[in-house]
C-alpha atoms as a PDB file:
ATOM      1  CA  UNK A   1     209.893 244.989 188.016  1.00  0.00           C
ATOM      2  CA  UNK A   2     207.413 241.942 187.722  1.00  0.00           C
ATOM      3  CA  UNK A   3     203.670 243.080 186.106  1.00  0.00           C
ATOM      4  CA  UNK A   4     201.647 242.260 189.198  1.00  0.00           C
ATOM      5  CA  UNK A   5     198.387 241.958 187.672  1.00  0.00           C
ATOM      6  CA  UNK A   6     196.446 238.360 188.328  1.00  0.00           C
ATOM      7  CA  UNK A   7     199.972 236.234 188.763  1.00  0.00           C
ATOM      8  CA  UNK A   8     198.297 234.948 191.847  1.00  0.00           C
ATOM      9  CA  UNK A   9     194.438 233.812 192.706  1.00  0.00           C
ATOM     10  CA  UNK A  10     192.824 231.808 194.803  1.00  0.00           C
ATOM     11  CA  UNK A  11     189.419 229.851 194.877  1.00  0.00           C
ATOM     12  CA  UNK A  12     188.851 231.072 198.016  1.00  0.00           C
ATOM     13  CA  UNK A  13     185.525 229.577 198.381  1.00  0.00           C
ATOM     14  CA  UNK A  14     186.915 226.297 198.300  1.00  0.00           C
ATOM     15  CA  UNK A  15     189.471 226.545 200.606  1.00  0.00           C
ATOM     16  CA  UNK A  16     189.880 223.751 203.669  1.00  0.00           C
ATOM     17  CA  UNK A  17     192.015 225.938 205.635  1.00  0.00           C
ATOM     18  CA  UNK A  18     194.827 223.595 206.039  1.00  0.00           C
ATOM     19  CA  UNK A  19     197.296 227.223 206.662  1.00  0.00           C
ATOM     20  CA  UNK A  20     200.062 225.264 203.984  1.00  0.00           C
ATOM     21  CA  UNK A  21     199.829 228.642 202.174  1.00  0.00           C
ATOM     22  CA  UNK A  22     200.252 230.997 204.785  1.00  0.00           C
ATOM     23  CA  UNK A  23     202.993 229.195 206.939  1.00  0.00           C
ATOM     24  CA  UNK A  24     204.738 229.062 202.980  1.00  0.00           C
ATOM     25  CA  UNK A  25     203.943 232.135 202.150  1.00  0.00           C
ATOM     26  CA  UNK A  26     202.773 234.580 204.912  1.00  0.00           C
ATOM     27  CA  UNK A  27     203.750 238.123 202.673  1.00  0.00           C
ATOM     28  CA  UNK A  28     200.999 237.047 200.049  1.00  0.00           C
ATOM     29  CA  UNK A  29     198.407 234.791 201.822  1.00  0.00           C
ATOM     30  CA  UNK A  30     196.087 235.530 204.439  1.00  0.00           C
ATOM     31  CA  UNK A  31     193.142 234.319 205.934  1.00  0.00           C
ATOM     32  CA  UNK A  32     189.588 235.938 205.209  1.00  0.00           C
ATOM     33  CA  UNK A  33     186.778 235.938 208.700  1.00  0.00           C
ATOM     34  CA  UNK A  34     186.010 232.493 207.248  1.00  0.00           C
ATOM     35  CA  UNK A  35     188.987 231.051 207.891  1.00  0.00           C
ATOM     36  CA  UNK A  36     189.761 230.391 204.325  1.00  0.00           C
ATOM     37  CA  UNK A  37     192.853 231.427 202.417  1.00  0.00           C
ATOM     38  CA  UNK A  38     192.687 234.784 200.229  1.00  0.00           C
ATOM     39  CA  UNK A  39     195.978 236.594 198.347  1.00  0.00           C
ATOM     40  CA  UNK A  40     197.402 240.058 200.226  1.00  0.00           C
ATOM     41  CA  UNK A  41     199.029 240.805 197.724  1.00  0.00           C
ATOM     42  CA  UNK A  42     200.787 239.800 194.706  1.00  0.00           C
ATOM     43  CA  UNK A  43     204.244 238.446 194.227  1.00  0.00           C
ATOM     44  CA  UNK A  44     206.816 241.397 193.774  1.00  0.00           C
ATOM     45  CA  UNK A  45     209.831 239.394 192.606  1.00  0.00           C
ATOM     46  CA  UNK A  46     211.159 236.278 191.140  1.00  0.00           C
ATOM     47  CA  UNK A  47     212.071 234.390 194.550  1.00  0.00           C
ATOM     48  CA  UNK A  48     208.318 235.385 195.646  1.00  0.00           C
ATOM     49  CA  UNK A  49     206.585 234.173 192.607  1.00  0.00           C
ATOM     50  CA  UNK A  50     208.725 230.629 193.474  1.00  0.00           C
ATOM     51  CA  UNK A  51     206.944 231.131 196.881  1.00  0.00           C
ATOM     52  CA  UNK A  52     203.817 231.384 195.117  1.00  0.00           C
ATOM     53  CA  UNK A  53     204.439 228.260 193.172  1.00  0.00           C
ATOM     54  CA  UNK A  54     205.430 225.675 196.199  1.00  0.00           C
ATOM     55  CA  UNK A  55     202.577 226.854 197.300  1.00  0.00           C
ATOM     56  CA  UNK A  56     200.279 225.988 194.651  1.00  0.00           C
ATOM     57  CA  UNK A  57     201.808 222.833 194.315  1.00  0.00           C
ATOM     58  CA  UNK A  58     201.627 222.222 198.226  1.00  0.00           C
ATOM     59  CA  UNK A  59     197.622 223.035 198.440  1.00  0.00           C
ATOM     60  CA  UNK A  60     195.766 220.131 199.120  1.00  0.00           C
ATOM     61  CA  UNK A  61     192.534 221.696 197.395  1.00  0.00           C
ATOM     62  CA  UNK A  62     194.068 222.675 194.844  1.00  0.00           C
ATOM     63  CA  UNK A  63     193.351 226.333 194.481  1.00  0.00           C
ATOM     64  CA  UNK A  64     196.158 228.130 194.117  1.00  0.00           C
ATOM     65  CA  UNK A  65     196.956 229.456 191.037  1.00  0.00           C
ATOM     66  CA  UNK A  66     200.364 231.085 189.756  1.00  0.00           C
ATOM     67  CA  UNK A  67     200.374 232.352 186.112  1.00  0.00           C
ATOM     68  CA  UNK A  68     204.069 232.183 184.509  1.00  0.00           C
END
């Protein structure tokens, strides 16, 4: 089993809400009542944590973050 702790954050603040994240990723993104991406939880596997990372390096914003 992976150590969940912190392997995926988000700036949420600075989020454009372009939904690239959630339509990647919809078992660990979700959007807060801003409108702005947030994680719902964190990555519970390998092919998950690959998930994660397309869609860090998909976010236009840049503020996605996936610790290896």
């Amino acid at each position: 089993m992976i150590d969940k702790k912190d392997i995926l954050s988000v700036d949420t603040p600075w989020c454009i809400g372009c939904w690239a994240c959630i339509w990647m990723c919809p078992e660990l993104f979700k959007f807060n009542d801003e409108s702005k991406s947030t994680v719902k939880r964190q990555p519970e596997n390998q092919d998950e944590i690959n998930c994660a990372k397309q869609a860090e390096e998909s976010c236009p914003a840049g503020i996605i973050h996936v610790k290896d």
